[in-house]
C-alpha atoms as a PDB file:
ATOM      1  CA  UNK A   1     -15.809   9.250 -56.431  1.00  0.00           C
ATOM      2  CA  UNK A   2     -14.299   7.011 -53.840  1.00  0.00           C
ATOM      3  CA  UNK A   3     -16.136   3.813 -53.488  1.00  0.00           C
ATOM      4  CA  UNK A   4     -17.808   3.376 -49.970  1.00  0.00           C
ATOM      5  CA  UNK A   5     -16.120   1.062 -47.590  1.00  0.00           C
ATOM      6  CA  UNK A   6     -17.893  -2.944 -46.953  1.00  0.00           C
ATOM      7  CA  UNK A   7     -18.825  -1.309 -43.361  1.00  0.00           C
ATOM      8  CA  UNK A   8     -20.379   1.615 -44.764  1.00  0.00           C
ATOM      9  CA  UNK A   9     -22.272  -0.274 -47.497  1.00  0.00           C
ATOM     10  CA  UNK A  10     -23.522  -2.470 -44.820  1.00  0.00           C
ATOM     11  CA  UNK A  11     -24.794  -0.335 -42.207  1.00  0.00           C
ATOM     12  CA  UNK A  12     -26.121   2.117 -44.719  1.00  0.00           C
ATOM     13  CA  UNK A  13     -25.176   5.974 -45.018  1.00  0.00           C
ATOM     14  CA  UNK A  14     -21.677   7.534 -44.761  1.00  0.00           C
ATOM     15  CA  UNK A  15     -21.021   8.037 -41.142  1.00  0.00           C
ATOM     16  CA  UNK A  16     -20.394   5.004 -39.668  1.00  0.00           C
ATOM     17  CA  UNK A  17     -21.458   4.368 -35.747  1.00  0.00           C
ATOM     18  CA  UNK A  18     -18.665   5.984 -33.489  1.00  0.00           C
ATOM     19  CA  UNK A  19     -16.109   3.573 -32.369  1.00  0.00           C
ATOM     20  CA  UNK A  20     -15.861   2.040 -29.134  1.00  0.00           C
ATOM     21  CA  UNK A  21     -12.881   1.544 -27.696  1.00  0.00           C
ATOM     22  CA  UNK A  22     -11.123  -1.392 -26.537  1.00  0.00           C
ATOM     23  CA  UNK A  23      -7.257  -1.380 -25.479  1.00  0.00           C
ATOM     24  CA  UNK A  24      -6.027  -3.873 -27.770  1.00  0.00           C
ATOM     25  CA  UNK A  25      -7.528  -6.259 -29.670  1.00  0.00           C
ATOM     26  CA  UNK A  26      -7.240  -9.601 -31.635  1.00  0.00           C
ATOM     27  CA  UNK A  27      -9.207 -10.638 -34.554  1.00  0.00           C
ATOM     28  CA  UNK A  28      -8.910 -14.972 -35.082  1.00  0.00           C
ATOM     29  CA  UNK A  29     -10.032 -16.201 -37.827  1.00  0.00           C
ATOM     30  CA  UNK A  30      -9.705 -19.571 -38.661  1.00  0.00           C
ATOM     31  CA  UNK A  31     -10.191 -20.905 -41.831  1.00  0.00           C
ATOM     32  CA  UNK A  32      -9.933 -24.332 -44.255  1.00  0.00           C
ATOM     33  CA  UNK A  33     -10.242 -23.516 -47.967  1.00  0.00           C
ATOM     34  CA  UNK A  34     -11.898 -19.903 -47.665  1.00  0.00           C
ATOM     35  CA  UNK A  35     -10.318 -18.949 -50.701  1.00  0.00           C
ATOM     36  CA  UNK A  36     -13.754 -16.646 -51.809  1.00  0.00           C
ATOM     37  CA  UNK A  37     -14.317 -15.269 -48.946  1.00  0.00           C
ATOM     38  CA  UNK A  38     -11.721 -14.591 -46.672  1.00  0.00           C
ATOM     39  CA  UNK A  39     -10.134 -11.877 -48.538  1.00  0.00           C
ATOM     40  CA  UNK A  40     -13.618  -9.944 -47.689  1.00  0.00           C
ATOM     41  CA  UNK A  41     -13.603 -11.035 -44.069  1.00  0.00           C
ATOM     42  CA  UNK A  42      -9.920  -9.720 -43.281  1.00  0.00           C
ATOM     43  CA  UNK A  43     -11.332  -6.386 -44.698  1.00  0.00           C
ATOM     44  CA  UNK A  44     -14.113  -6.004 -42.557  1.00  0.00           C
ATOM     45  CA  UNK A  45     -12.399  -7.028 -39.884  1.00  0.00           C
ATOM     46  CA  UNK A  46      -9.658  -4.273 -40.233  1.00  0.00           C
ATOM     47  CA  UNK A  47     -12.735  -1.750 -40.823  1.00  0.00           C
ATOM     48  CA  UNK A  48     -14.320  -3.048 -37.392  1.00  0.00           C
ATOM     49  CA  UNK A  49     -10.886  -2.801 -35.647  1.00  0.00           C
ATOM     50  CA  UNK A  50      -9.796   0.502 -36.897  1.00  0.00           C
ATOM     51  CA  UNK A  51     -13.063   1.909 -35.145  1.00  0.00           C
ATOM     52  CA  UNK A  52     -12.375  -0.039 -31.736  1.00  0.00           C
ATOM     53  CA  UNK A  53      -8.910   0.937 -31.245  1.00  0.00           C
ATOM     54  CA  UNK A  54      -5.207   1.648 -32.319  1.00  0.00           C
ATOM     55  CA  UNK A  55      -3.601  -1.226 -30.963  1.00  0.00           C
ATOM     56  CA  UNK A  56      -4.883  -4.400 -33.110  1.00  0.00           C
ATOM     57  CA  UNK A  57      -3.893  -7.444 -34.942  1.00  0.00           C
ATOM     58  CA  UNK A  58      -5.799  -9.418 -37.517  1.00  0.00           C
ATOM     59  CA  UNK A  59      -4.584 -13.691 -37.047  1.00  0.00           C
ATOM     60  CA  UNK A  60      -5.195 -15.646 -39.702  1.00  0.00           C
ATOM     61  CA  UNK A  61      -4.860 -19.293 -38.607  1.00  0.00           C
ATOM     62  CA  UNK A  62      -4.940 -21.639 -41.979  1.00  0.00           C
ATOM     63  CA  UNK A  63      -5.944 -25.322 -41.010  1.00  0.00           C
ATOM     64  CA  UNK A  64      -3.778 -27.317 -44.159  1.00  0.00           C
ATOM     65  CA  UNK A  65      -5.865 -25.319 -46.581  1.00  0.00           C
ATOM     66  CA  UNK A  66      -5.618 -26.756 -50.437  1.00  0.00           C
ATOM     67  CA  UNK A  67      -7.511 -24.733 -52.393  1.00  0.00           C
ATOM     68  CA  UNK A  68      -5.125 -21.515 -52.260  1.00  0.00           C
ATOM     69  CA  UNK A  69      -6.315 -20.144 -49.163  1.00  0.00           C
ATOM     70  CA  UNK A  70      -2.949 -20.017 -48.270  1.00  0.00           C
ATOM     71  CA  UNK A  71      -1.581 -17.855 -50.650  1.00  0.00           C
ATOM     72  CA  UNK A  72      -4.288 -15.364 -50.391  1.00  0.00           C
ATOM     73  CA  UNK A  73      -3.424 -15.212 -46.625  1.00  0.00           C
ATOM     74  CA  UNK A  74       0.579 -14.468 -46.774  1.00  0.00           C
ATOM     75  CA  UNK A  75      -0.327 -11.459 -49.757  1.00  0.00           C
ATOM     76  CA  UNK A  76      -2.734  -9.898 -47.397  1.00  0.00           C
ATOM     77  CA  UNK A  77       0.033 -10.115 -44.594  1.00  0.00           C
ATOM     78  CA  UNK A  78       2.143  -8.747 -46.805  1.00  0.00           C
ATOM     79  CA  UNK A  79       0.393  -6.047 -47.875  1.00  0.00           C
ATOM     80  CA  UNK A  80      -0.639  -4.776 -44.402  1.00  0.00           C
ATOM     81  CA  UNK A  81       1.714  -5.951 -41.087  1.00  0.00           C
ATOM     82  CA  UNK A  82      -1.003  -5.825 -39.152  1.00  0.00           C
ATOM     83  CA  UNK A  83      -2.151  -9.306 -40.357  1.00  0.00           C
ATOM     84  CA  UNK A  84      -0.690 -12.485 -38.713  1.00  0.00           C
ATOM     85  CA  UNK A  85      -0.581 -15.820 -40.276  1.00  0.00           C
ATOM     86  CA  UNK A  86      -0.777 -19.551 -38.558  1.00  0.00           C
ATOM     87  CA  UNK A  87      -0.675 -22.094 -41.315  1.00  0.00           C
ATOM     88  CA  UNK A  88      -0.819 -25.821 -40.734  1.00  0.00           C
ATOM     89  CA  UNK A  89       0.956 -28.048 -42.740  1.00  0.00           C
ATOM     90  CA  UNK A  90      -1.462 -30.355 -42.891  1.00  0.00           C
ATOM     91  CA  UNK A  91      -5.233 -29.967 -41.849  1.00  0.00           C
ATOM     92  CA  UNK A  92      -5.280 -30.490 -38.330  1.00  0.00           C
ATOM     93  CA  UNK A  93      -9.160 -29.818 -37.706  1.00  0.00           C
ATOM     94  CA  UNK A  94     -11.242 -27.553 -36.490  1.00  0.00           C
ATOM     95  CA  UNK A  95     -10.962 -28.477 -32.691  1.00  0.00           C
ATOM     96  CA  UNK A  96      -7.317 -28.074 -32.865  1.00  0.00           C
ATOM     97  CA  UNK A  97      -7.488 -24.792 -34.274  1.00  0.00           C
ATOM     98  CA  UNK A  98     -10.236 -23.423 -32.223  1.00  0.00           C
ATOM     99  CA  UNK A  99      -8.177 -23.837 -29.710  1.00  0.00           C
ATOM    100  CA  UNK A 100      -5.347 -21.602 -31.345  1.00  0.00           C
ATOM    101  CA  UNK A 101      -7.830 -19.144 -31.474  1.00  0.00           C
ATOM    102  CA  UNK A 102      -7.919 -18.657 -27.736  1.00  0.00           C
ATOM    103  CA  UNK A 103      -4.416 -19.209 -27.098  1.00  0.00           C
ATOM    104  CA  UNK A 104      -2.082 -17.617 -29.632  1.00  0.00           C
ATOM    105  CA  UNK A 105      -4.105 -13.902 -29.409  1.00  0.00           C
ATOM    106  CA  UNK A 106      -1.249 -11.640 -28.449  1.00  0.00           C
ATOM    107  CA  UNK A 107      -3.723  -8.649 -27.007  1.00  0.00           C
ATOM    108  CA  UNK A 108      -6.043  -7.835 -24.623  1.00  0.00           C
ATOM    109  CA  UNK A 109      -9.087  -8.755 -26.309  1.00  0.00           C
ATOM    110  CA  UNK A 110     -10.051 -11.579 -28.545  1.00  0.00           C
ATOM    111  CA  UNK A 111     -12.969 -11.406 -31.313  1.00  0.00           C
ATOM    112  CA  UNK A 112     -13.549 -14.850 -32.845  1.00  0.00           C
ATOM    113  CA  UNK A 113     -15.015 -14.945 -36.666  1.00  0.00           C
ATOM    114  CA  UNK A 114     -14.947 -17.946 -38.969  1.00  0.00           C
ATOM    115  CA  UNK A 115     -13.831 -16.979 -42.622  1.00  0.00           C
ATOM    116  CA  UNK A 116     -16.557 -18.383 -44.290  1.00  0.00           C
ATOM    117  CA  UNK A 117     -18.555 -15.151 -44.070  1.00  0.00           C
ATOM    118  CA  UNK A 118     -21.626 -15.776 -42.425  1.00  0.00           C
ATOM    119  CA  UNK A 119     -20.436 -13.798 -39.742  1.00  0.00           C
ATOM    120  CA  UNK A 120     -19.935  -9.918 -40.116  1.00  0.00           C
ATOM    121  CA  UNK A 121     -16.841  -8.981 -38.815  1.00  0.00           C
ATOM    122  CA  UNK A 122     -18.787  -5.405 -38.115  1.00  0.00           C
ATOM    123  CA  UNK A 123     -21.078  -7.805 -35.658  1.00  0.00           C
ATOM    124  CA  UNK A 124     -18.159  -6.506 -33.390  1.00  0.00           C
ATOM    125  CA  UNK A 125     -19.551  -2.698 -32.443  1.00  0.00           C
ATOM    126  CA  UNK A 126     -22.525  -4.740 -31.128  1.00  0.00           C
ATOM    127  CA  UNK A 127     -20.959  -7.131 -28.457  1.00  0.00           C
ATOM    128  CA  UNK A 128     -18.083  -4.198 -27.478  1.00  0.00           C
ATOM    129  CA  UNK A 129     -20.055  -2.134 -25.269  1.00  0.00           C
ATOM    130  CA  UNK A 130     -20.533  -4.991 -22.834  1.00  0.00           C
ATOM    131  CA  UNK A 131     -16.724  -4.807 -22.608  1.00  0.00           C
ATOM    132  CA  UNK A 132     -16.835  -2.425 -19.630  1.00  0.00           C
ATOM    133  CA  UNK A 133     -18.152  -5.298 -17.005  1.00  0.00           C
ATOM    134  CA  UNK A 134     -18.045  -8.494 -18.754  1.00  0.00           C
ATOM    135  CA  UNK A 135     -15.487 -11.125 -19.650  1.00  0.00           C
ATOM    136  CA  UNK A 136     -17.239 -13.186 -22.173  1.00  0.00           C
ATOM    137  CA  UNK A 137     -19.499 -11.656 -24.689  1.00  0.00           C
ATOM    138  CA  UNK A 138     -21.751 -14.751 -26.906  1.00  0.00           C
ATOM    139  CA  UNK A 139     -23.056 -13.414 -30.122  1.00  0.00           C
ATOM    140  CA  UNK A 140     -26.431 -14.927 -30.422  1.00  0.00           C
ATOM    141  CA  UNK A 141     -27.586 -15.450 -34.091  1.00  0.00           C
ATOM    142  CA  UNK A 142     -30.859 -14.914 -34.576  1.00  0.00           C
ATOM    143  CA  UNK A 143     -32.586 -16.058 -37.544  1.00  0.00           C
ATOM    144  CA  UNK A 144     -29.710 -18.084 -38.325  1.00  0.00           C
ATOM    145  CA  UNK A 145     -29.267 -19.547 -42.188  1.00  0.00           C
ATOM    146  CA  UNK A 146     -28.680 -22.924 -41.503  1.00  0.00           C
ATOM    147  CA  UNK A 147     -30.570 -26.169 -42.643  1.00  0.00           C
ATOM    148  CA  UNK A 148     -33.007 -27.151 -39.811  1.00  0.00           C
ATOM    149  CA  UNK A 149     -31.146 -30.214 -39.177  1.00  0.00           C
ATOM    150  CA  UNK A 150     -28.174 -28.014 -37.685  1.00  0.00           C
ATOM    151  CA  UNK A 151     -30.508 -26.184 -36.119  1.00  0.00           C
ATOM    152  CA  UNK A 152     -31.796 -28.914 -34.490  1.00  0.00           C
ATOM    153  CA  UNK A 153     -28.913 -30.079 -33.335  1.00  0.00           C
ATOM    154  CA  UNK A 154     -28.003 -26.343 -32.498  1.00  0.00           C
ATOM    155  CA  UNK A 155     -31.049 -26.401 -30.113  1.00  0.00           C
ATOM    156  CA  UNK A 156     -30.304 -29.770 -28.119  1.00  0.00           C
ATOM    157  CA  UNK A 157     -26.628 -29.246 -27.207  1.00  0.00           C
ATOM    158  CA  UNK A 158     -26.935 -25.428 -26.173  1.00  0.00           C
ATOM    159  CA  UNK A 159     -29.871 -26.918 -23.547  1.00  0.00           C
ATOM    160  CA  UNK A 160     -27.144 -29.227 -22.411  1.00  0.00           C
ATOM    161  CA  UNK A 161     -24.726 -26.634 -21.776  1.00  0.00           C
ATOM    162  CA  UNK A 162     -27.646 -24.643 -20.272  1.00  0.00           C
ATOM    163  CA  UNK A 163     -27.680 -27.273 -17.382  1.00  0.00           C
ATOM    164  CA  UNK A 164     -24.092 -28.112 -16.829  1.00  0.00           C
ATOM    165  CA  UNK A 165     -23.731 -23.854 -16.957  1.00  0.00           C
ATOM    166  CA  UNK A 166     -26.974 -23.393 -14.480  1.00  0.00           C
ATOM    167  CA  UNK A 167     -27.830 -20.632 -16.519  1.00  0.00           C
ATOM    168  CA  UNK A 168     -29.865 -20.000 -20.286  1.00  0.00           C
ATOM    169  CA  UNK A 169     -27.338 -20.173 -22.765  1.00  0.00           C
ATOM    170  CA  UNK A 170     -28.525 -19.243 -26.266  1.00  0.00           C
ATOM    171  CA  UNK A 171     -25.761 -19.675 -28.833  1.00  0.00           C
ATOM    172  CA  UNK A 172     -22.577 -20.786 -27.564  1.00  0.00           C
ATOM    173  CA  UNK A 173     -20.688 -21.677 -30.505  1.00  0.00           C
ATOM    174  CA  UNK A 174     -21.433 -18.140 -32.277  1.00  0.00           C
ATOM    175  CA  UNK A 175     -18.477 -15.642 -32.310  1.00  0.00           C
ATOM    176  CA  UNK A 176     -17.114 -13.977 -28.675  1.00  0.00           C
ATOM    177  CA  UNK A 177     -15.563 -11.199 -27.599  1.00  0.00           C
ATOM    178  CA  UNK A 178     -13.274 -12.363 -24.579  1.00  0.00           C
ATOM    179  CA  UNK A 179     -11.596 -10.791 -21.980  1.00  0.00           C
ATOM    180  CA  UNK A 180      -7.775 -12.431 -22.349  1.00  0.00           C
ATOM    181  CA  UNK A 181      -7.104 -12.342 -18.769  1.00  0.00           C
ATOM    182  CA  UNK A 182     -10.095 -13.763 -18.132  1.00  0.00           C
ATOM    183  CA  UNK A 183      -8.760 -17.168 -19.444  1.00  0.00           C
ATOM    184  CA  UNK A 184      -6.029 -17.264 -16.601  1.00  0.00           C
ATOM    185  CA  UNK A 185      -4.547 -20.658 -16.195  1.00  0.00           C
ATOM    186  CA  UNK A 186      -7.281 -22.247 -17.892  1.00  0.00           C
ATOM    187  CA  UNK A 187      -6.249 -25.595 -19.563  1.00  0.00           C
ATOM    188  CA  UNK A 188      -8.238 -25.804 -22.519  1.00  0.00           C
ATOM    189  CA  UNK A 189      -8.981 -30.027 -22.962  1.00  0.00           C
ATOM    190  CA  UNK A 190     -11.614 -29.942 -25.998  1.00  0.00           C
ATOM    191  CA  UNK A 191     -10.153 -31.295 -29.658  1.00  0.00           C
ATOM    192  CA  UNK A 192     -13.926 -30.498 -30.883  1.00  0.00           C
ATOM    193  CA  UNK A 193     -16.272 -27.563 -31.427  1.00  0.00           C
ATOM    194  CA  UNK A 194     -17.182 -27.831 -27.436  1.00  0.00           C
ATOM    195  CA  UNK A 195     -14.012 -25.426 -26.754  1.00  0.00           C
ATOM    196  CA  UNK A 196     -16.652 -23.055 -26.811  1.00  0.00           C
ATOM    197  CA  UNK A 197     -19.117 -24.759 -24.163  1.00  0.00           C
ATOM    198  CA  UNK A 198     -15.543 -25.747 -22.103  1.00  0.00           C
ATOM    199  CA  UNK A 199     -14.099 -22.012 -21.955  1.00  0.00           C
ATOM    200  CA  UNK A 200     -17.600 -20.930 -20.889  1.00  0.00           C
ATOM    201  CA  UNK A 201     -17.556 -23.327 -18.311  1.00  0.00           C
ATOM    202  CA  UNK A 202     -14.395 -22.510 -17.122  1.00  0.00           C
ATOM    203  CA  UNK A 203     -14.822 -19.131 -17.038  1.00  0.00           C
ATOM    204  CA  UNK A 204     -17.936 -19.255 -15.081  1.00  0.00           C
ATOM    205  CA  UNK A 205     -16.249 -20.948 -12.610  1.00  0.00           C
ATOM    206  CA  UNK A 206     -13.113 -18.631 -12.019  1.00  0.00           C
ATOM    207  CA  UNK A 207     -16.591 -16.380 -11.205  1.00  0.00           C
ATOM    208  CA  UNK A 208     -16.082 -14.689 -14.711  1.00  0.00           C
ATOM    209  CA  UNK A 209     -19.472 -12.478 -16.217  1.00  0.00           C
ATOM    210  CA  UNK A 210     -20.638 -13.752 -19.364  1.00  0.00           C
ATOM    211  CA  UNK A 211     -23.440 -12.270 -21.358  1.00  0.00           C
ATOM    212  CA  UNK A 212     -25.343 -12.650 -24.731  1.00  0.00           C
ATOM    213  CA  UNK A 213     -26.088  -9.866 -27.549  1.00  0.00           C
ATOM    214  CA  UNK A 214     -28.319 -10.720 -30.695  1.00  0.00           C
ATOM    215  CA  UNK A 215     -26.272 -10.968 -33.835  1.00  0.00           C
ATOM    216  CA  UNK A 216     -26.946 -11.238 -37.204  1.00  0.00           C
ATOM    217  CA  UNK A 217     -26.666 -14.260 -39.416  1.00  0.00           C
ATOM    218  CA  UNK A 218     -25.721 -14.633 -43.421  1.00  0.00           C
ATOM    219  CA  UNK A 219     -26.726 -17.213 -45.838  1.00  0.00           C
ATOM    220  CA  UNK A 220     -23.416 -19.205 -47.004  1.00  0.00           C
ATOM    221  CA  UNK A 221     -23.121 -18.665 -50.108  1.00  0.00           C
ATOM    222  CA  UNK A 222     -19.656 -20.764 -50.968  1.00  0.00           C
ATOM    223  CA  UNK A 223     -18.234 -23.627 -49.566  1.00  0.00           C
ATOM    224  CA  UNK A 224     -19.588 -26.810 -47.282  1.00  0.00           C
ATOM    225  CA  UNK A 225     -20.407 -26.209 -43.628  1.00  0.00           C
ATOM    226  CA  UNK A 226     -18.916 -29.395 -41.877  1.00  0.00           C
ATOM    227  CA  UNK A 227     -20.675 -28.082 -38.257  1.00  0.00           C
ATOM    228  CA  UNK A 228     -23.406 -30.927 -38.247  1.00  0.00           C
ATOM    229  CA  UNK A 229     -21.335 -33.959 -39.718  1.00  0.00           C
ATOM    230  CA  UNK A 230     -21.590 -37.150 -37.574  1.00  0.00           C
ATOM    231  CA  UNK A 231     -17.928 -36.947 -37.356  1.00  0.00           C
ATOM    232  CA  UNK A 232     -17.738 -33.574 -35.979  1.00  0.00           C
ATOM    233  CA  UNK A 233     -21.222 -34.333 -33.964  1.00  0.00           C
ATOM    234  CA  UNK A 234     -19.358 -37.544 -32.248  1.00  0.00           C
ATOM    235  CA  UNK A 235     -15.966 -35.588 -31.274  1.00  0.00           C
ATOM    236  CA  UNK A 236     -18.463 -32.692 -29.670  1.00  0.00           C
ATOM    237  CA  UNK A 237     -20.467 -35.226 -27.749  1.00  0.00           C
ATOM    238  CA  UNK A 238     -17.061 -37.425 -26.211  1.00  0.00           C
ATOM    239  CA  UNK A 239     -15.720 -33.975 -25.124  1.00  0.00           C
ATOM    240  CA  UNK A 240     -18.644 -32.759 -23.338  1.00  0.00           C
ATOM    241  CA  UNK A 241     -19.294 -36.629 -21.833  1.00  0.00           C
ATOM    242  CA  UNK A 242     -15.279 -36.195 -20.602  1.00  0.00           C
ATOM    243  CA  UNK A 243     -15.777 -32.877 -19.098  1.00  0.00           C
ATOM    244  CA  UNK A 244     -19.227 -34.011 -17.693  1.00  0.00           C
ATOM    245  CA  UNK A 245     -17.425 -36.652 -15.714  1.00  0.00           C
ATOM    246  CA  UNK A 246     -13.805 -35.550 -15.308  1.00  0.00           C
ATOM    247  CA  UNK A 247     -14.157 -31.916 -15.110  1.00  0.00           C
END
């Protein structure tokens, strides 16, 4: 018997939901010593491509990763062409390669999923439907698995972007589905997690429709979440202070 696939497992039964489709399509994921897990998310992400479209790419962007991360990412590419990979030579951070993850996408659309898993790649067939008149689709976690001091923190800057935006905004560092256009001849200034909160700003601007569908959340099981650090805090809080002032 052949075993079931991760996306059938996960959804339950045999016959997946149809596929939606998109024109072409880029999966980022970023990742910094993913070594357990990202093997699993490059497979569901190829599962959740396969049923959005023909055209697709899977980029692996590898932020100076020393716990063989790397090598795990060239023998996937090398086992399927279909997967790109960015390394860095030495770990840049994660503002430097969030913004990779907007800019080197070579297709029409753009999915965003870290590789440490707590993100389903299949999360995708829920935010793809809003394709057909949006530009920027937010993944909102609900019930997300994080300690309550992230969540906390989670709270207070996403009612900050709320003002600046002039609109509710939920969960905007969660995953996206973005339009690539849509970015124009945006100059993305952010070296922090508020690339995020500055591309939604941006777009909003240019007049671009934005919207937010309910996603689920997994526990992390492996690996150290650096999200609420005081280092990582501070570099969020000096780019949204900059862009507060100077635009």
């Amino acid at each position: 018997m052949v075993e079931r696939s991760v996306w059938d497992r996960e959804v339950g039964g045999s016959n997946p939901p149809p596929p939606i489709a998109l024109p072409s399509l880029s999966i980022s994921i970023p990742a910094f010593n993913e070594r357990e897990t990202l093997s699993g998310v490059v497979q569901e992400s190829i599962e959740a491509a396969e049923r959005m479209c023909g055209d697709f790419e899977i980029l692996v962007i590898d932020d100076g990763s020393t716990d063989g991360t790397s090598a795990i990412a060239d023998g996937l590419a090398r086992q399927d062409s279909r997967i790109r990979v960015i390394h860095h030579r030495q770990n840049q951070g994660f503002g430097e390669t969030l913004k990779e993850v907007y800019v080197l996408p070579r297709k029409e659309w753009i999915f965003f999923v870290p590789g440490d898993g707590q993100i389903a790649p299949k999360e995708l067939v829920k935010l793809a439907p809003a394709a057909v008149d949006h530009d920027l689709i937010l993944g909102r976690r609900i019930h997300r698995r994080d300690s309550w001091m992230r969540s906390a923190q989670a709270g207070v800057y996403n009612a900050l972007v709320s003002l600046v935006l002039g609109r509710r905004i939920r969960d905007v560092d969660s995953v996206f589905l973005l339009r690539r256009r849509a970015l124009g001849d945006i100059e993305i200034k952010g070296r922090s997690v508020f690339i995020h909160a500055e591309v939604c700003f941006k777009i909003a601007r240019q007049g671009g429709k934005i919207v937010e569908i309910e996603i689920e959340h997994r526990p992390r099981h492996r690996g150290v979440a650096s999200g609420s650090s005081a280092r990582v805090v501070a570099k969020t809080i000096w780019d949204f202070f900059k862009y507060c002032v100077n635009g």
